[in-house]
Every structure is written in C-alpha cells, then in structure tokens.
Protein backbone atom coordinates (compact mmCIF):
# COMPACT_ATOMS: atom_id res chain seq x y z
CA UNK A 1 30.76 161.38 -18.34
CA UNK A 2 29.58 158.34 -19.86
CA UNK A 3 30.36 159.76 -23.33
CA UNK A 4 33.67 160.79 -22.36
CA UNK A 5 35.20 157.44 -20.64
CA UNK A 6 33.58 156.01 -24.50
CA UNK A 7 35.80 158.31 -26.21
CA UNK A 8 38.36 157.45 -24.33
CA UNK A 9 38.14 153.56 -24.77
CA UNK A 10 37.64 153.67 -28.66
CA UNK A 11 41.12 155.47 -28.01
CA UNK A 12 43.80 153.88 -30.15
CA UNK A 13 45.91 154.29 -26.57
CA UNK A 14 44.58 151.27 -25.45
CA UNK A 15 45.39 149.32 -22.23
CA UNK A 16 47.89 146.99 -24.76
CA UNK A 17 49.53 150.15 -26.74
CA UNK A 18 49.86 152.19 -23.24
CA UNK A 19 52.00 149.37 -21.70
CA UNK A 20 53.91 148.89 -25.14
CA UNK A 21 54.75 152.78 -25.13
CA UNK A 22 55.78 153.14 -21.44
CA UNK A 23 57.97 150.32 -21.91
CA UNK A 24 59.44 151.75 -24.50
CA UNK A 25 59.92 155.82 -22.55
CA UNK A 26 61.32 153.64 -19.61
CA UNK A 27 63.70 151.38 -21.65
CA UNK A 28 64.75 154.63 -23.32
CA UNK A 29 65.43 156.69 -20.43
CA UNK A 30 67.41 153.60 -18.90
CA UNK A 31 69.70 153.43 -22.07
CA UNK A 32 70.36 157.13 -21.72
CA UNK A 33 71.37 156.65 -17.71
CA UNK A 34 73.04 153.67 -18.85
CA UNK A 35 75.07 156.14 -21.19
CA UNK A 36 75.47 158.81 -19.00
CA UNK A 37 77.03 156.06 -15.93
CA UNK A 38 79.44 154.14 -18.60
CA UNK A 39 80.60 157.55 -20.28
CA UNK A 40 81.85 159.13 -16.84
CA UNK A 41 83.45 155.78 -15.63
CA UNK A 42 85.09 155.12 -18.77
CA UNK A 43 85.60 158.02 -20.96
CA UNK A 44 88.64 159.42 -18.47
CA UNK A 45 89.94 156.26 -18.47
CA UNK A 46 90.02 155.79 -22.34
CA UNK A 47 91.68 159.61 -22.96
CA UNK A 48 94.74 158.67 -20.40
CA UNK A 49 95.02 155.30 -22.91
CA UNK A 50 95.47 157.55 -25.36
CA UNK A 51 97.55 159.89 -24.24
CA UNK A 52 99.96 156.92 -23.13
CA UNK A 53 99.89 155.45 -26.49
CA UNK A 54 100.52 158.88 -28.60
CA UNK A 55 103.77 159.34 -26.04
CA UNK A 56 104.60 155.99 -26.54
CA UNK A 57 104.15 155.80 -30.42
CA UNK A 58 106.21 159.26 -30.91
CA UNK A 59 109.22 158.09 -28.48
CA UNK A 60 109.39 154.37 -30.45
CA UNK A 61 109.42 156.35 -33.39
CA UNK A 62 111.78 158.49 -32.41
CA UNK A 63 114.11 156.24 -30.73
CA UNK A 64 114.22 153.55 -33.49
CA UNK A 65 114.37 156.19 -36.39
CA UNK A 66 111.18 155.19 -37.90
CA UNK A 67 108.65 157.76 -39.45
CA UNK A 68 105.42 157.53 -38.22
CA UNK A 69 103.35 157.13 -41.37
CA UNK A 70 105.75 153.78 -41.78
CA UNK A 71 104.68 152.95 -38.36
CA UNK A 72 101.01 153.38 -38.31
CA UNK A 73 100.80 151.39 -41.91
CA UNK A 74 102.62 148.76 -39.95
CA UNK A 75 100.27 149.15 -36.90
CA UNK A 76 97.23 148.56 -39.48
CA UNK A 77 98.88 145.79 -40.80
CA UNK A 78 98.93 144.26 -37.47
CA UNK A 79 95.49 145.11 -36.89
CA UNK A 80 94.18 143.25 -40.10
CA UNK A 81 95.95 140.16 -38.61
CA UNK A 82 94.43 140.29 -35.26
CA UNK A 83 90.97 140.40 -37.21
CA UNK A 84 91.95 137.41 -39.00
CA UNK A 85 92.99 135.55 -35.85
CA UNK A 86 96.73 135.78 -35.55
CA UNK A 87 98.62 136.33 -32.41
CA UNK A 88 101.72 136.59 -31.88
CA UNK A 89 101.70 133.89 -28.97
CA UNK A 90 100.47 130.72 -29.91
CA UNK A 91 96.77 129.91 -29.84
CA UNK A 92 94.49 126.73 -30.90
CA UNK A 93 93.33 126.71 -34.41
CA UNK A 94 90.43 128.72 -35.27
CA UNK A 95 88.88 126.39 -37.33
CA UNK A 96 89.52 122.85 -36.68
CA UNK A 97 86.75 120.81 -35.67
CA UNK A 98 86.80 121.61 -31.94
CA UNK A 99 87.44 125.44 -33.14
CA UNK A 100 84.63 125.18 -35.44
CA UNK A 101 82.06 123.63 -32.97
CA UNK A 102 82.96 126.27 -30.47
CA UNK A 103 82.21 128.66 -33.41
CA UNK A 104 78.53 127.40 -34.45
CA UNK A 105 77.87 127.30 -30.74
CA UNK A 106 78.63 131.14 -30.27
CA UNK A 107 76.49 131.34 -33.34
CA UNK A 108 73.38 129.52 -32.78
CA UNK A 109 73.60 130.96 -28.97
CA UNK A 110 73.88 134.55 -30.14
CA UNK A 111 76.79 135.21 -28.08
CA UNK A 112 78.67 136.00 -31.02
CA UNK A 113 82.37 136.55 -29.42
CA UNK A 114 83.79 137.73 -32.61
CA UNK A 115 87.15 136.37 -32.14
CA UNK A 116 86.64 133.88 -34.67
CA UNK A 117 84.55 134.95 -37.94
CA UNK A 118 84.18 133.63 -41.74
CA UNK A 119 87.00 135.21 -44.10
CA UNK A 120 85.18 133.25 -47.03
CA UNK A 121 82.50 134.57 -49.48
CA UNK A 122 81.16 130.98 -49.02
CA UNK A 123 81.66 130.74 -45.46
CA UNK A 124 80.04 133.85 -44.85
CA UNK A 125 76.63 132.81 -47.44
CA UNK A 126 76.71 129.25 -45.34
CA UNK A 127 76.26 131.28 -41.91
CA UNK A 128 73.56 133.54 -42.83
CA UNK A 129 71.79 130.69 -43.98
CA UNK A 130 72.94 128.20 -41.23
CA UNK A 131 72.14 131.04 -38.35
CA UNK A 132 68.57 131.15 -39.59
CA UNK A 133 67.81 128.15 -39.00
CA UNK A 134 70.22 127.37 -36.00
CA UNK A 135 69.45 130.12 -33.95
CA UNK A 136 65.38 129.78 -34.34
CA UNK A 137 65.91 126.27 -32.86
CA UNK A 138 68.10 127.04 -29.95
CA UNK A 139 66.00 129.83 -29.06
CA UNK A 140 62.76 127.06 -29.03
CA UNK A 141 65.37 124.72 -27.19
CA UNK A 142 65.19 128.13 -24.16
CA UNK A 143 61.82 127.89 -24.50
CA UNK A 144 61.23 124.01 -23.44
CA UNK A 145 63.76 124.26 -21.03
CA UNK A 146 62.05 127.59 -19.38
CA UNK A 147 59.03 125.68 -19.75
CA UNK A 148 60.68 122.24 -18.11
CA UNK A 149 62.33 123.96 -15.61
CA UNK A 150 59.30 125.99 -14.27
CA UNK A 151 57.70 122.59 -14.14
CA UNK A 152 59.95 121.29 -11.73
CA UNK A 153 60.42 124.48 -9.86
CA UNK A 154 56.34 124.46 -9.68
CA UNK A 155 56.19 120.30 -8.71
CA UNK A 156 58.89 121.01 -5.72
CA UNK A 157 57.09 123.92 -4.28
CA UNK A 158 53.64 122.21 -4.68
CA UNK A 159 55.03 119.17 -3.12
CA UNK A 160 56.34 121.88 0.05
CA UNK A 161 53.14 123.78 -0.13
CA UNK A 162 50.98 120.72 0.64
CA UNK A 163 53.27 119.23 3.66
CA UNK A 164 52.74 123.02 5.31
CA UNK A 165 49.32 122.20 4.77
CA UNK A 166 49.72 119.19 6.86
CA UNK A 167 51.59 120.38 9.78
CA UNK A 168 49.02 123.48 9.63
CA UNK A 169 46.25 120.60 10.09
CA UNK A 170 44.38 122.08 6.68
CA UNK A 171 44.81 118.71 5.09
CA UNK A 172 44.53 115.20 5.75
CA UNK A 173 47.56 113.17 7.05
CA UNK A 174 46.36 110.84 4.72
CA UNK A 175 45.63 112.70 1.90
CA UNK A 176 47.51 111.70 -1.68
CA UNK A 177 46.97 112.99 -5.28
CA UNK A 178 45.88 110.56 -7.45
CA UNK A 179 47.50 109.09 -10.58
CA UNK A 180 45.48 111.08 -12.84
CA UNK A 181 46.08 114.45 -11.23
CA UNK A 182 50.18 113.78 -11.08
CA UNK A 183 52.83 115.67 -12.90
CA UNK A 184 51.00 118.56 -14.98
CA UNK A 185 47.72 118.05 -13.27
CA UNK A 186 48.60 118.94 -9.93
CA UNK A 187 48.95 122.01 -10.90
CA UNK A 188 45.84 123.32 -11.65
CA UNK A 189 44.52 124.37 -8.21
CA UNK A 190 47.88 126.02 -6.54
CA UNK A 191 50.60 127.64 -8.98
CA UNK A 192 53.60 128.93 -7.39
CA UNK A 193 54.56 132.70 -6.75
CA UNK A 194 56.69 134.21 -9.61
CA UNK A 195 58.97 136.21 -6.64
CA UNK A 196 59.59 132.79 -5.42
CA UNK A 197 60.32 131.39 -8.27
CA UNK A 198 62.78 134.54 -9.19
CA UNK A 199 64.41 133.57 -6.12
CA UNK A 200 65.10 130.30 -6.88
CA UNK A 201 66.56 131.39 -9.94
CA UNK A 202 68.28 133.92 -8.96
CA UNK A 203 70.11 131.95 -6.78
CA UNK A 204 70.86 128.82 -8.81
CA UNK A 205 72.08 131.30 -11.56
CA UNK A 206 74.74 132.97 -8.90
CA UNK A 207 75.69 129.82 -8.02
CA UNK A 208 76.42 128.68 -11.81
CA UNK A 209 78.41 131.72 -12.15
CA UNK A 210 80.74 131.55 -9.01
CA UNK A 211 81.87 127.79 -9.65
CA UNK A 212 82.24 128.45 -13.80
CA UNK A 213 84.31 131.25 -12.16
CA UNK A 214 86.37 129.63 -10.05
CA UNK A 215 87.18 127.07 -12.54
CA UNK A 216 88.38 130.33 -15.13
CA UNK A 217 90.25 131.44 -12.69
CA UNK A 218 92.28 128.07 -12.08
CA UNK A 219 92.51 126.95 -15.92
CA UNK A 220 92.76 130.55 -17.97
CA UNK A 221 94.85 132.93 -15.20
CA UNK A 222 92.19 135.56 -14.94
CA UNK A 223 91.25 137.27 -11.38
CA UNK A 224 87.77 136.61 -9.69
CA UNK A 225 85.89 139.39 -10.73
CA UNK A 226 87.18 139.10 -14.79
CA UNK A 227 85.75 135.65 -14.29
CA UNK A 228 82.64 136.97 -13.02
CA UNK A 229 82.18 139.40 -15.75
CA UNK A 230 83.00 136.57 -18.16
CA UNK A 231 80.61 134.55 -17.16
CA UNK A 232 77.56 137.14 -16.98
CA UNK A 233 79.12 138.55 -20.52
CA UNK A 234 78.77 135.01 -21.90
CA UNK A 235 75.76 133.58 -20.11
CA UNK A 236 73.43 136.72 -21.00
CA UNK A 237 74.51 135.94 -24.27
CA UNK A 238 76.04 139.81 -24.68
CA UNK A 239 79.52 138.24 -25.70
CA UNK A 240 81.54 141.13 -26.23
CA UNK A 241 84.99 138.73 -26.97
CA UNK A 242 87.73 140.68 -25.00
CA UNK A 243 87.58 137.82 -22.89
CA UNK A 244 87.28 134.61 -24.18
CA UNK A 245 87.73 130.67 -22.38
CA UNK A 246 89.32 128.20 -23.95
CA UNK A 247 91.66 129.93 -26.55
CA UNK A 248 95.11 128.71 -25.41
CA UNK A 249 97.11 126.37 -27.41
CA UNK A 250 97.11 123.49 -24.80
CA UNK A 251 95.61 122.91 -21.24
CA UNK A 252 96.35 121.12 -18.50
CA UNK A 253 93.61 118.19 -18.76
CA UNK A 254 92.07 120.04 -21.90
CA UNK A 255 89.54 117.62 -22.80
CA UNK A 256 88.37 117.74 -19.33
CA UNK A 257 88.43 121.15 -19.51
CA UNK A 258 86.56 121.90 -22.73
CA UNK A 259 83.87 119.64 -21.75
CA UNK A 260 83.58 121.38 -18.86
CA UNK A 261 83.27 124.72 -20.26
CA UNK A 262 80.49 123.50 -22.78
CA UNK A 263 78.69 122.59 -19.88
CA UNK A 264 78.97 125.70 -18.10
CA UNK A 265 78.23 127.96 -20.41
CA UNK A 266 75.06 125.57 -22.19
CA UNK A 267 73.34 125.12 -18.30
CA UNK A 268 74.21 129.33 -17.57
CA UNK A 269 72.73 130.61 -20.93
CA UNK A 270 69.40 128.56 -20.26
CA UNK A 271 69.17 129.46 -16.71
CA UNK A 272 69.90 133.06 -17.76
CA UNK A 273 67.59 133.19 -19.90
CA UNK A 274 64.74 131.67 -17.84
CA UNK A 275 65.89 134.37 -15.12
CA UNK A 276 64.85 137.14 -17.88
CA UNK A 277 61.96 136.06 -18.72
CA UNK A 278 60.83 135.68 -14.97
CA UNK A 279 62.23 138.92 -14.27
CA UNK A 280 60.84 141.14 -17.60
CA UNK A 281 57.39 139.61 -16.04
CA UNK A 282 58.00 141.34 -12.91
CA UNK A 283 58.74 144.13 -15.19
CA UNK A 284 55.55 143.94 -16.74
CA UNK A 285 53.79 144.17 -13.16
CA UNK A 286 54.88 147.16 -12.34
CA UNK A 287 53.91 148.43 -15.86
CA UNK A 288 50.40 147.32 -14.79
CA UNK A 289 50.52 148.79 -11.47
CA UNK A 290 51.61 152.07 -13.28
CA UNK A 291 49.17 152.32 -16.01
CA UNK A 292 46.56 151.40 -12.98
CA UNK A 293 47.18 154.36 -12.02
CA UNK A 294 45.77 156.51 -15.11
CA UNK A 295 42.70 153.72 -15.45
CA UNK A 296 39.38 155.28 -16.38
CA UNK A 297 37.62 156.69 -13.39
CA UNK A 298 34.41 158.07 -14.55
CA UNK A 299 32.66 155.24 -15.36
CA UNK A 300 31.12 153.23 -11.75
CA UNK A 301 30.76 150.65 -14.28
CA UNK A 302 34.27 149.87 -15.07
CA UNK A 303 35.43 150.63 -11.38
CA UNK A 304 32.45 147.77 -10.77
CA UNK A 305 33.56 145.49 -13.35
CA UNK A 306 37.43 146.17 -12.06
CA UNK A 307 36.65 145.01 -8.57
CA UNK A 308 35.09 141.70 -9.68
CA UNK A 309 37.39 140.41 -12.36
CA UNK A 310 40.53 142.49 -10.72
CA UNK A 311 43.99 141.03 -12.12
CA UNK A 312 46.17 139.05 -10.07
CA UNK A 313 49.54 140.05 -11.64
CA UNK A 314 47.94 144.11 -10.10
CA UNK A 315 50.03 145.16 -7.36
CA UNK A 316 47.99 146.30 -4.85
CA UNK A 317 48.10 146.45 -0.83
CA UNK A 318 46.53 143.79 0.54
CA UNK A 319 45.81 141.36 -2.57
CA UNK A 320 47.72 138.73 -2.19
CA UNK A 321 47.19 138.80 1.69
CA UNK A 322 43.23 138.36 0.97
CA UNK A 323 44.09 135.62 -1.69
CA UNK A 324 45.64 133.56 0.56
CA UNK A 325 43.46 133.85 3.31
CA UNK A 326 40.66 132.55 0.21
CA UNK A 327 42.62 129.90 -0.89
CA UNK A 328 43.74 128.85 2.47
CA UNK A 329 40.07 128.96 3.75
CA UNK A 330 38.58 126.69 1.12
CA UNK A 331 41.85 124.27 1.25
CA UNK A 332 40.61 123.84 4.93
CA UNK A 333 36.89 122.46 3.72
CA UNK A 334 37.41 118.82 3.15
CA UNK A 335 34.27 117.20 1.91
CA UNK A 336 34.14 113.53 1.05
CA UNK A 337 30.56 113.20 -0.70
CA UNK A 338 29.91 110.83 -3.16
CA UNK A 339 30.77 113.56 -5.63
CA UNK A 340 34.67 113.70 -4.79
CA UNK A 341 35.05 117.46 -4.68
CA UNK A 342 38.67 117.93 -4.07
CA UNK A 343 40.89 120.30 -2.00
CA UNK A 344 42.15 123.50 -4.00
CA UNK A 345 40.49 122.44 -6.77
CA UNK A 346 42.03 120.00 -7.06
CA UNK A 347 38.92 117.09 -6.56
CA UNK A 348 36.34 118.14 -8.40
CA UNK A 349 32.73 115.84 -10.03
CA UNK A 350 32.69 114.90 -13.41
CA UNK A 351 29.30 117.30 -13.38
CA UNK A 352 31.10 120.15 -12.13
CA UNK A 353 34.14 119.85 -15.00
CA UNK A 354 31.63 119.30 -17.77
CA UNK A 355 29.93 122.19 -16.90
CA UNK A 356 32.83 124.42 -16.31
CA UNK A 357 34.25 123.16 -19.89
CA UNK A 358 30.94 124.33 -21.77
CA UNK A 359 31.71 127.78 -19.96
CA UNK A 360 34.98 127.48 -20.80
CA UNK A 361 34.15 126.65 -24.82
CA UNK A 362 31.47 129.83 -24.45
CA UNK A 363 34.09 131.86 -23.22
CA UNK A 364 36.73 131.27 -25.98
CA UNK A 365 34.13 131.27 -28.64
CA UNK A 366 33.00 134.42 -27.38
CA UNK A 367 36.32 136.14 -27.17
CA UNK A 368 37.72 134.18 -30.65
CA UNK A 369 34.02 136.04 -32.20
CA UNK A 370 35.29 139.57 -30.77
CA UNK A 371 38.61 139.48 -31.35
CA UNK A 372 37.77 138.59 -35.45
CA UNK A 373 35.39 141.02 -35.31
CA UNK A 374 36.68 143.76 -33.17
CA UNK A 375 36.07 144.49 -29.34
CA UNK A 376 32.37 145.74 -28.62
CA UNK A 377 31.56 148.92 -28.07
CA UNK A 378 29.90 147.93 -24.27
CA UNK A 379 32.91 146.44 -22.70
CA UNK A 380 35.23 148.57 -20.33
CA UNK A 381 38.91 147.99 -21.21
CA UNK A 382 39.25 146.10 -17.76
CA UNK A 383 37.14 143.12 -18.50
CA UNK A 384 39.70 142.67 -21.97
CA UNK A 385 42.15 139.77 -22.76
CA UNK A 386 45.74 141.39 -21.61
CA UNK A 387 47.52 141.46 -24.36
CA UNK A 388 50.70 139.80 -23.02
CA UNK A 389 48.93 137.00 -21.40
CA UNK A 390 47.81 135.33 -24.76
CA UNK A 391 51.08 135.45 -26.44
CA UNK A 392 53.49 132.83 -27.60
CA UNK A 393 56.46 131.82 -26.39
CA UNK A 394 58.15 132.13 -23.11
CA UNK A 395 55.42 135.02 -21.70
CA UNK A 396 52.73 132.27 -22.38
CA UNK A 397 54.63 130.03 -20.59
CA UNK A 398 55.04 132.21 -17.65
CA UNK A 399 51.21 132.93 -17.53
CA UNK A 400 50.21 129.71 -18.14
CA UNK A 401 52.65 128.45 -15.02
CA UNK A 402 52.73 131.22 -12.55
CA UNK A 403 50.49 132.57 -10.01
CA UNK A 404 51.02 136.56 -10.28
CA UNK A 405 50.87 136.62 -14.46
CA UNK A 406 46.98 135.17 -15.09
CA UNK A 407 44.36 137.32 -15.26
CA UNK A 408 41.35 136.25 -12.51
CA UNK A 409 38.63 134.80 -14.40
C-alpha cells in the first residue's frame, strides 16, 4: 500500500495539475450549457429577423423597381460606413479629444466597445503598442485597488468584530490597539471571512449598477433592464458595443453628464473586478473540497499529517464552527504579565516573535531548498505549498487578506 500511494504522489497529476484540469472540464462543460441556453433563446428569434428582412428586402425591391444585386451592393456600402462610424442621425465626433479619451479608456480597460476603432495604418501600429503598455498598468491599478479595498473592508469588520467582543464580555472595556499594531498590523490575529466579504461586495456592486442605471435611463432613453445589461456589459469589462453611453451629439448638462459616466463606469469596473476575484476564490474552494474527495487514502500517514496541518479554505462540516470556538476561547484569556502577550495574537513578547521569525526563516528556507530542488520523496502531497496560495497578483492578495484562502500552518 505504501508503494502504491508513492506511485501515486510521484504522479505528474498532482494536487496543483488536478485542480488546474478540473477547472478546466468544469469551465468547459459551462461554456457548452452556456451554448446550449443562448442558442435556444436566441436562435428562433434571429431566423424570424431574417425572415422579416428577406420579405422586406424583396417587397422594397420590388416596389421601388430596384434589382436586388443593386440593392445589396448598396446595403454593403452602408455597412462599410457604419464600421467607419457614420450614422445617419447625428452623433459626437469619434475622435476629438473627449471622443478620443473615451476611446483609450475602452482600450486600456479592455472593454473594447468597438464602435469607435483606428482606420489608420499608424493609428492602428500606435494602439498595439500603446495597449501594451496601457492595459498592463490598469490591470496593476485593479490590483491595488482590490488590494486597498480589502483593506478597508478587513479594518471595518475588525473594528465590528472586536466591539462584539466587548458586549460578549471576551475583551476588556478598556482594551485599545496600540500605535504600532494600527492599520496593516491589526490584522494579523483575526482576518475577515471571504463569504462576508463577497457579501459586501456583492452588494455595493448592485448598488453601483442600479443608480449608473437609473441615470442611463434618464440621460440616453433606454428602459431599466437595457440599463442594467449595460452596465454589467460594461463593468465586467465584456463590452459588446450594441449599447453604448454617451454617443449623442449633445446632452442636456453634458459635461455633467460625461463626468458622471467616467465615474460610473471607472468605480463599477474596479469593484467588478474585485467581486471576481473574491468569487473565482470561492470557486477554487469548492475545487478543493472536490479533489478532497479523491485524496490518497492508503497511507495513515497522510490521513495523519491531513488532520494536523488541515486547510482552512477545505470545506468541511463543522470546521469553521470548531475554529471559532478556538479562536473565541483563547480571545477570552487575557493575561497581563510582564511579557505583554496579547489577545488573538495580537500582544505577543519580543521572545516569542523572535523565535517564531527564526521558524519562520527555517520554514521558507526549507521550502525555497525543495522547491529549487524538487519536492522530496517523504512528503505526502497534503503537507505541500498550494499552488494558488503563493501566486502573484490578485490570488496572493486574497490569501494574504482573507481568512478561508491560507493554508493552516
């Protein structure tokens, strides 16, 4: 048995490439029910267009004497000139400086509308270069603010987390954090729940979206719901440009308005985008719950070694119910020796955080050592690094500020 649960973690399928191809069956089998859903609703809906158009083209042609190989090279003519940006009602200029700015904005975003594009050889060079560069910086721009805005989210619910404490009598009226352990610092012996924080999200993001809405509907004429789909098109960054803000010739208060719709859609793509990331974490749980599920179980070793250093971000009956009844039990010990220990972690000796640093600095060493040199032979695939939660980028950030996405140590 021993020999067998070996073969099986030299296995290229590692815990890392398992996760990696499941995610990749289940985001295939949702494009293909994604396909199957869009082609029923709209496939009926696109062969009554056409009928309606072929009657339509056959009786103008008919009616006005016109052959219809003169009017289709007319129709394609027309078509060319809708590419370009010409309509037969008035509309803004493409590309004056307003039109422009609105332009490298869609760019560097990625929503990419496609109602206004380069006709130029030069124009088209200067994007590809000007994207590259312009879209790699907004995209690190997402990242701070993810980062920033988990900060806050994390400060507020700490802040809420210790008065609860209070009223519970499990800390001091009179405790305070001191100056050294604000901002950042405070952080390190409670982190907030990624659900909650998906919550919080969730619902600032809805909230974005129904006011941007109501102020499309006002200013550009559409219904509620075109708003709505507008907004999710735009602040998800999908842009597919048959609807598009702020295309009309003039407005009513237009510089009001533009500034407005800047604002909008800058503060929905970040929170959008902070919402994905929180929610492809999620994602990743259940991923982890799932491949739990076909974990080696012939080794008492690994099952062992999977008890003790069990992840948090596992879902699992009962885990977070016994990890708050831990953290909530040694919250309640308040000991003022001459040592300072802290509350949550949160107080600890000079002694204590020099010693857990040189563990700390054995640890990475250790792991820095195997990873150059490969993973031993000895260790069960439970007791490794996950693979997501020393990335870069906003899945670091996510691990490095939520509860559910750090491995115990």
């Amino acid at each position: 048995a021993a020999g067998s649960c070996r073969r099986r973690r030299l296995s290229p399928l590692n815990e890392d490439n398992g996760r990696f191809l499941l995610l990749a069956a289940l985001i295939a089998a949702y494009l293909s029910a994604g396909a199957t859903v869009f082609s029923a609703l709209e496939s009926p809906s696109e062969a009554a267009a056409q009928l309606r158009w072929n009657r339509t083209l056959h009786n103008f042609s008919r009616i006005f004497n016109i052959s219809l190989p003169e009017l289709r090279a007319f129709l394609r003519s027309y078509e060319a000139a809708m590419a370009a940006g010409i309509r037969v009602d008035a509309l803004r200029p493409r590309w004056d400086f307003p039109g422009a700015f609105y332009f490298v904005g869609t760019v560097v975003s990625t929503i990419g509308f496609g109602m206004t594009t380069p006709a130029t050889v030069a124009g088209k060079v200067f994007l590809m270069v000007y994207g590259l560069f312009g879209c790699a910086g907004t995209i690190l721009f997402f990242n701070l603010f993810l980062e920033r805005i988990i900060s806050l989210l994390a400060f507020i619910m700490k802040a809420c987390h210790e008065r609860q404490l209070r009223r519970s009598g499990l800390l001091p009226p009179n405790f305070r954090r001191g100056p050294a352990m604000s901002g950042m610092g405070s952080l390190v012996g409670w982190k907030p729940s990624v659900y909650h924080v998906m919550l919080i999200l969730g619902i600032f993001a809805i909230t974005l979206s129904c006011c941007a809405s109501a102020m499309y509907t006002a200013v550009e004429g559409w219904n509620y719901i075109d708003s709505l789909y507008y907004c999710f098109v735009t602040f998800s960054t999908i842009g597919f440009g048959d609807l598009v803000s702020s295309q009309n010739a003039a407005y009513q208060n237009q510089g009001l308005y533009r500034f407005g719709n800047f604002i909008f859609i800058l503060m929905g793509v970040c929170c959008i985008y902070s919402l994905f990331n929180v929610i492809s974490i999620v994602i990743k749980q259940v991923l982890n719950w799932v491949l739990k599920k076909f974990e080696c179980r012939c080794c008492p070793k690994c099952h062992k070694s999977s008890t003790r250093l069990g992840r948090r971000n596992a879902i699992t009956p009962g885990a977070r119910l016994r990890r708050h009844n831990m953290s909530m039990d040694t919250e309640g010990q308040y000991d003022s020796d001459t040592e300072g220990r802290r509350l949550s972690g949160e107080m600890i000796s000079m002694r204590e955080l020099m010693a857990s640093n040189k563990v700390s600095l054995a640890i990475l060493q250790k792991q820095l050592s195997e990873t150059a040199n490969g993973y031993p032979r000895n260790v069960c695939i439970n007791t490794r690094q996950n693979g997501f939660s020393a990335g870069v980028g906003a899945l670091a950030i996510m691990n490095n500020r939520l509860a559910e996405t750090s491995d115990s140590r």
